[in-house]
Protein backbone atom coordinates (compact mmCIF):
# COMPACT_ATOMS: atom_id res chain seq x y z
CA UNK A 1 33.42 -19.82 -25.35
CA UNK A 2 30.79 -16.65 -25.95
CA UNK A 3 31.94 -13.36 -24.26
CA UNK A 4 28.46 -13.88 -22.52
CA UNK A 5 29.50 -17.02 -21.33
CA UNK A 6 33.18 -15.85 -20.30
CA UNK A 7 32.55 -13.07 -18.62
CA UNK A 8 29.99 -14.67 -16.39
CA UNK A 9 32.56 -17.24 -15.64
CA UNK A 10 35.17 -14.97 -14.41
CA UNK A 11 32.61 -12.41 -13.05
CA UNK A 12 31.22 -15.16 -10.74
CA UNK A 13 34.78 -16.07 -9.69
CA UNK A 14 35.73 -12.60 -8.62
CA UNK A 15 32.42 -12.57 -6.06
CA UNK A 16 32.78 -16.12 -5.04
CA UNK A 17 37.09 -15.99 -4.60
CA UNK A 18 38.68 -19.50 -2.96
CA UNK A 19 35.45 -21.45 -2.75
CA UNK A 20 35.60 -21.79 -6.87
CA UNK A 21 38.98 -22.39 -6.82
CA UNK A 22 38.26 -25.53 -3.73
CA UNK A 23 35.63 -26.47 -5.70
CA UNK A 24 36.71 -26.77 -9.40
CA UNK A 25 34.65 -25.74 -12.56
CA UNK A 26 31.29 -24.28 -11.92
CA UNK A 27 28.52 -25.22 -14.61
CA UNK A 28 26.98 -22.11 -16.49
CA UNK A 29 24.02 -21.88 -18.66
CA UNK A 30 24.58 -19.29 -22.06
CA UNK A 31 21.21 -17.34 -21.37
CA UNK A 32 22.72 -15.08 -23.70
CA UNK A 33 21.65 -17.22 -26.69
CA UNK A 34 18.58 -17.60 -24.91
CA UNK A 35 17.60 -13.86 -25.22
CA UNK A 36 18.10 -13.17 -21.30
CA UNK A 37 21.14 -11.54 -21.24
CA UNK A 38 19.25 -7.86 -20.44
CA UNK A 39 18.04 -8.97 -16.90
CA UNK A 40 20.03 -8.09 -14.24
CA UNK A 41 20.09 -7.25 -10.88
CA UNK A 42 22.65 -5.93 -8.01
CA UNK A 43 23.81 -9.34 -6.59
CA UNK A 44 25.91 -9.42 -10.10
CA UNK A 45 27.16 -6.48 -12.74
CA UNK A 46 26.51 -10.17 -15.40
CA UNK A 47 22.84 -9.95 -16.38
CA UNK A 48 23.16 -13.88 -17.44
CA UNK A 49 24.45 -14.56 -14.21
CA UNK A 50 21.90 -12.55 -12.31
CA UNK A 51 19.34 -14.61 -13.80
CA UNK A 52 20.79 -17.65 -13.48
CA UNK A 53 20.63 -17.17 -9.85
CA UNK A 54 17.63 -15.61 -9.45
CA UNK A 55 15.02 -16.83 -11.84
CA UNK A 56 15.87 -20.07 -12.80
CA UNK A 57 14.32 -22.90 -10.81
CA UNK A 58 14.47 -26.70 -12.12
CA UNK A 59 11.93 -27.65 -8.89
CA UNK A 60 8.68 -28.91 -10.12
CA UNK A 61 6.22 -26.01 -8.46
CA UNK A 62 3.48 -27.76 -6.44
CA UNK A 63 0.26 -25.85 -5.76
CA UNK A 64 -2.18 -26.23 -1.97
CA UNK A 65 -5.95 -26.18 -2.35
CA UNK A 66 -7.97 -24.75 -0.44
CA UNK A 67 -9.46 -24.94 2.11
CA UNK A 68 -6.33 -24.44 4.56
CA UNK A 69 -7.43 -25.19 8.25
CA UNK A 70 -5.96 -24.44 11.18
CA UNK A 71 -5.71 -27.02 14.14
CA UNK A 72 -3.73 -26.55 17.35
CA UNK A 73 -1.28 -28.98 18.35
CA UNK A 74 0.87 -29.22 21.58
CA UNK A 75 3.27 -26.26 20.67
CA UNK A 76 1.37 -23.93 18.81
CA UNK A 77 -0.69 -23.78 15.55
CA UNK A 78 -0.32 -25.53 12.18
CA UNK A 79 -2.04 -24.52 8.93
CA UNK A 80 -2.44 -27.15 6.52
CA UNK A 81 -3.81 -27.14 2.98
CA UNK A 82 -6.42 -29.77 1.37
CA UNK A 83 -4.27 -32.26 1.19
CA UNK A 84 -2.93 -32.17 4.24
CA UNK A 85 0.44 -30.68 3.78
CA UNK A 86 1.82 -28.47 6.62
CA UNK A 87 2.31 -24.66 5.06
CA UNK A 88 3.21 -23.14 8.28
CA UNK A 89 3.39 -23.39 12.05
CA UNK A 90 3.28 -20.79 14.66
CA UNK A 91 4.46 -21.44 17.85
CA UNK A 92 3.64 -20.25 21.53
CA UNK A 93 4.60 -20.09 24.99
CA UNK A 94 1.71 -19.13 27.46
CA UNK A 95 3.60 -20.09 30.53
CA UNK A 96 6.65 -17.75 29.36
CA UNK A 97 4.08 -14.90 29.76
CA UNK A 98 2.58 -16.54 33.22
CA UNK A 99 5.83 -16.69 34.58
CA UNK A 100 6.93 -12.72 32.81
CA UNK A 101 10.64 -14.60 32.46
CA UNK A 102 13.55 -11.68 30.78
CA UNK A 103 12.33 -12.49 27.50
CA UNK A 104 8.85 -13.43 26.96
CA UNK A 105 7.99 -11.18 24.94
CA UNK A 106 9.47 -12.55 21.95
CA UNK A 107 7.58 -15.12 22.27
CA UNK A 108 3.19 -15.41 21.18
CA UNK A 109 0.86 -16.07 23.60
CA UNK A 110 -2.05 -19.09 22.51
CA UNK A 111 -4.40 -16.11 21.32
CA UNK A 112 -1.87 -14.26 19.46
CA UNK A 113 -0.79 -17.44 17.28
CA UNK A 114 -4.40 -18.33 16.71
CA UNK A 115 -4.55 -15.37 15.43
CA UNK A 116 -1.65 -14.80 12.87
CA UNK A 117 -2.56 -18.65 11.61
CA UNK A 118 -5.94 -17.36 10.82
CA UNK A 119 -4.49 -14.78 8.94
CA UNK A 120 -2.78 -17.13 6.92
CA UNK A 121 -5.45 -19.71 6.28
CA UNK A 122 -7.47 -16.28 4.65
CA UNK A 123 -4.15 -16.12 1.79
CA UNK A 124 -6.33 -18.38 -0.56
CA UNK A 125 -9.59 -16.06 -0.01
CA UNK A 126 -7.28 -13.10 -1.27
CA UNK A 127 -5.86 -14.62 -3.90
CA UNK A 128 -9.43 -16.41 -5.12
CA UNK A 129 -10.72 -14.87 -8.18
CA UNK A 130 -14.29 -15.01 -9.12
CA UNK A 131 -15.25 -14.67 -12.91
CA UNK A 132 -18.99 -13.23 -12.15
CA UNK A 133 -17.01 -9.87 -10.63
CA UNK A 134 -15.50 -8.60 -13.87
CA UNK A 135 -13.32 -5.78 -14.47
CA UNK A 136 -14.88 -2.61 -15.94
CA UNK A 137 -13.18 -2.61 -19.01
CA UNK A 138 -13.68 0.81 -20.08
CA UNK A 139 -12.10 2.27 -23.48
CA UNK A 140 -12.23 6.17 -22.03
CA UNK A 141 -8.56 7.08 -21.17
CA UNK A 142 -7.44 9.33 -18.27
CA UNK A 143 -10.34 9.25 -15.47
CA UNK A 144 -9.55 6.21 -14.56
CA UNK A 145 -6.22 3.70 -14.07
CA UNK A 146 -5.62 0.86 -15.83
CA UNK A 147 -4.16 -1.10 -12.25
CA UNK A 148 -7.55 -0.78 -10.82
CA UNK A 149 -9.99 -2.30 -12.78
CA UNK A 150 -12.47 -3.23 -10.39
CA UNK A 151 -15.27 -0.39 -9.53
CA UNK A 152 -18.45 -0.12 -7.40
CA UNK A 153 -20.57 2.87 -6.98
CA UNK A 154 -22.47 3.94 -3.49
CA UNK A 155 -25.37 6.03 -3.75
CA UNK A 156 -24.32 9.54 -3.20
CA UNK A 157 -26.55 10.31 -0.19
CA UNK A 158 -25.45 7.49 1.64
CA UNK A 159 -21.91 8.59 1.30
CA UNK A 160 -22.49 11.93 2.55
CA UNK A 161 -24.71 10.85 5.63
CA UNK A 162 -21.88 8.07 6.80
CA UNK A 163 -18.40 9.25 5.02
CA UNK A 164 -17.00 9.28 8.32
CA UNK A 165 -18.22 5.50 9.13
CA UNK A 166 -17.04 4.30 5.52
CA UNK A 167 -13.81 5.83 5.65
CA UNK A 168 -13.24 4.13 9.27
CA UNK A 169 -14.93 1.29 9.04
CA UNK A 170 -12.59 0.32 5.67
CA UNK A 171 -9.45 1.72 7.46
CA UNK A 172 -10.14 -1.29 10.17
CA UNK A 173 -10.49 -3.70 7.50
CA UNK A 174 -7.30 -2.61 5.50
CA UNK A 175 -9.69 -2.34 2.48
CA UNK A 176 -8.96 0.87 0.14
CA UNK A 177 -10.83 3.74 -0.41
CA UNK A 178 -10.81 5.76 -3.48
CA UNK A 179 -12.85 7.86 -5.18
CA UNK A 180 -12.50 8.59 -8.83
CA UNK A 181 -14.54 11.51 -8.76
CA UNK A 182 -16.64 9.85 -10.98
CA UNK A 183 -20.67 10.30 -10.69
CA UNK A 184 -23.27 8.62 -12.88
CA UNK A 185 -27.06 8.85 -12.76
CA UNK A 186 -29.39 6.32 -12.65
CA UNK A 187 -33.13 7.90 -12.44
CA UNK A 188 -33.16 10.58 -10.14
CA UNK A 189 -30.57 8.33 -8.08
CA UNK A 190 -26.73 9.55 -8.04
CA UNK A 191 -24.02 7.42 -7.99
CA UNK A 192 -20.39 7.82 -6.54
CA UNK A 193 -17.86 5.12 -8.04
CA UNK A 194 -14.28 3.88 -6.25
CA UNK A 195 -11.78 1.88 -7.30
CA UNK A 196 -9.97 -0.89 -6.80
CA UNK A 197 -6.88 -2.65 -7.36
CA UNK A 198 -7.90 -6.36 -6.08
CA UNK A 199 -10.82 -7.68 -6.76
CA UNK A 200 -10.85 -9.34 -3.24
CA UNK A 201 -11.48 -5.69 -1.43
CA UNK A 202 -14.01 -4.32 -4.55
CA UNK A 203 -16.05 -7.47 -3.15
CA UNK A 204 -16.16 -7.04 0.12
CA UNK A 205 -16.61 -3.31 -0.51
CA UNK A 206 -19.72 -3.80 -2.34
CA UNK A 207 -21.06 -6.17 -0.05
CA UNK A 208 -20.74 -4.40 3.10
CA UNK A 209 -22.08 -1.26 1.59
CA UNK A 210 -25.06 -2.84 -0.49
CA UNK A 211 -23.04 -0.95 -3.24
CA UNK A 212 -23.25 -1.48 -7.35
CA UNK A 213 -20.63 -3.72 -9.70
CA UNK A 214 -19.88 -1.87 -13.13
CA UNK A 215 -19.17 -3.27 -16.27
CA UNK A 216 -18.19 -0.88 -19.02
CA UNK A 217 -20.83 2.03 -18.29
CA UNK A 218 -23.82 -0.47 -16.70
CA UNK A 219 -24.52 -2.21 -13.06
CA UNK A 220 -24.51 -5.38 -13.14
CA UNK A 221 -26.26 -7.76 -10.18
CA UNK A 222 -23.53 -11.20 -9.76
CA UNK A 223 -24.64 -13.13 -6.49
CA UNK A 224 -22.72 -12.81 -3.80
CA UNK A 225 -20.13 -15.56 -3.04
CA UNK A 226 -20.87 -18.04 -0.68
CA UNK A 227 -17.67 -18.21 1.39
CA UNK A 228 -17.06 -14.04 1.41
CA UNK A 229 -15.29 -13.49 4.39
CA UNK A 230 -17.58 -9.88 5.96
CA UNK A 231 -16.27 -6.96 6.65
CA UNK A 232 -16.24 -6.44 10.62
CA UNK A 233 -17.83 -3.07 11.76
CA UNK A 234 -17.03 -0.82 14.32
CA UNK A 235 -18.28 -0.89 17.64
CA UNK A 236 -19.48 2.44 18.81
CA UNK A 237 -22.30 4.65 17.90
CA UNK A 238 -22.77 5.88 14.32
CA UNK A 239 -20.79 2.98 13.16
CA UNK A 240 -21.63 0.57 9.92
């Protein structure tokens, strides 16, 4: 037996005490032929054994389309994906909060479940990525970072006549809002670029704001997608 091998074996045993010894030998895998025997974690101090547990999976993965729906049932609120299958279901209890009984406030009322299971039917509109919005790709070094790619430029007077409204309006919608100090001229037209690190917020960004996509050093004009969730505005004066 490898030294890999053997000291995952006894490793293991230590952590796991009687149960091994109840339940006879326990199966290993030499990942350290495999080239895996430098990832680790803190469950184990045996890097093969770490990733035995952690990484390894011999489930076949299934993937859900989208769209994911959500329909209410008796209980609560299920999301399902294309096909049907139930992803997740959030329960509530209006008459718990008619009634105020000791603890009804760990349970959701009708609206608040509605609410988180629209939330999660949105996961496949994050994680959708459309080709036409490319990444800047730029070869300068230093102005700006390499984990976010995507950038869109505002005209410059606009951002000075409605910072304020930006700035709050993208708070509200959890979308980011960095500068990178950058400026570019078009005409007698200047330009202020931010950046993004997901290309879900650069979108929605440069929709809401009738901004300007880059590629490499030019705008570029891609349509805008069909199902683009909006970004909600404010509701009081001066707001966008």
């Amino acid at each position: 037996m490898c030294e890999g091998r053997s000291a995952c074996r006894h490793g293991t045993r230590r952590l796991l005490g009687p149960w091994l010894r109840r339940a006879g030998p326990f199966p290993f895998v030499d990942f350290v032929r495999a080239g895996r025997s430098q990832l680790s974690s803190r469950l184990t101090s045996f890097p093969s054994c770490s990733y035995f547990v952690l990484m390894e999976s011999r489930d076949e993965k299934r993937r859900f389309p989208p769209p994911w729906p959500v329909e209410r049932t008796q209980h609560g609120y299920v999301v399902k994906d294309a096909n049907g299958v139930v992803l997740a279901s959030i329960y509530c209890r209006d008459d718990l909060h008619a009634a105020q009984f000791d603890d009804y406030r760990k349970h959701l009322t009708s609206d608040e479940a509605r609410r988180i299971a629209k939330a999660i039917a949105r996961i496949p509109d994050f994680l959708q990525v459309h080709p036409e919005f490319v990444e800047r790709r730029v070869k300068r070094i230093g102005r700006w970072r390499a984990s976010h790619p995507y950038h869109v430029a505002l005209q410059n007077s606009y951002v000075q006549e409605n910072y304020d409204a930006i700035a709050a309006c993208c708070r509200y919608n959890n979308v980011p809002f960095d500068a990178t100090g950058e400026k570019i001229e078009r005409g007698y037209i200047r330009w202020c670029v931010y950046e993004f690190e997901r290309q879900f917020d650069a979108i929605r960004f440069w929709d809401k704001f009738e901004g300007r996509w880059i590629e490499s050093d030019e705008f570029i004009f891609p349509a805008r997608p069909v199902d683009l969730p909006r970004m909600k505005s404010l509701r009081y004066k001066g707001s966008i």
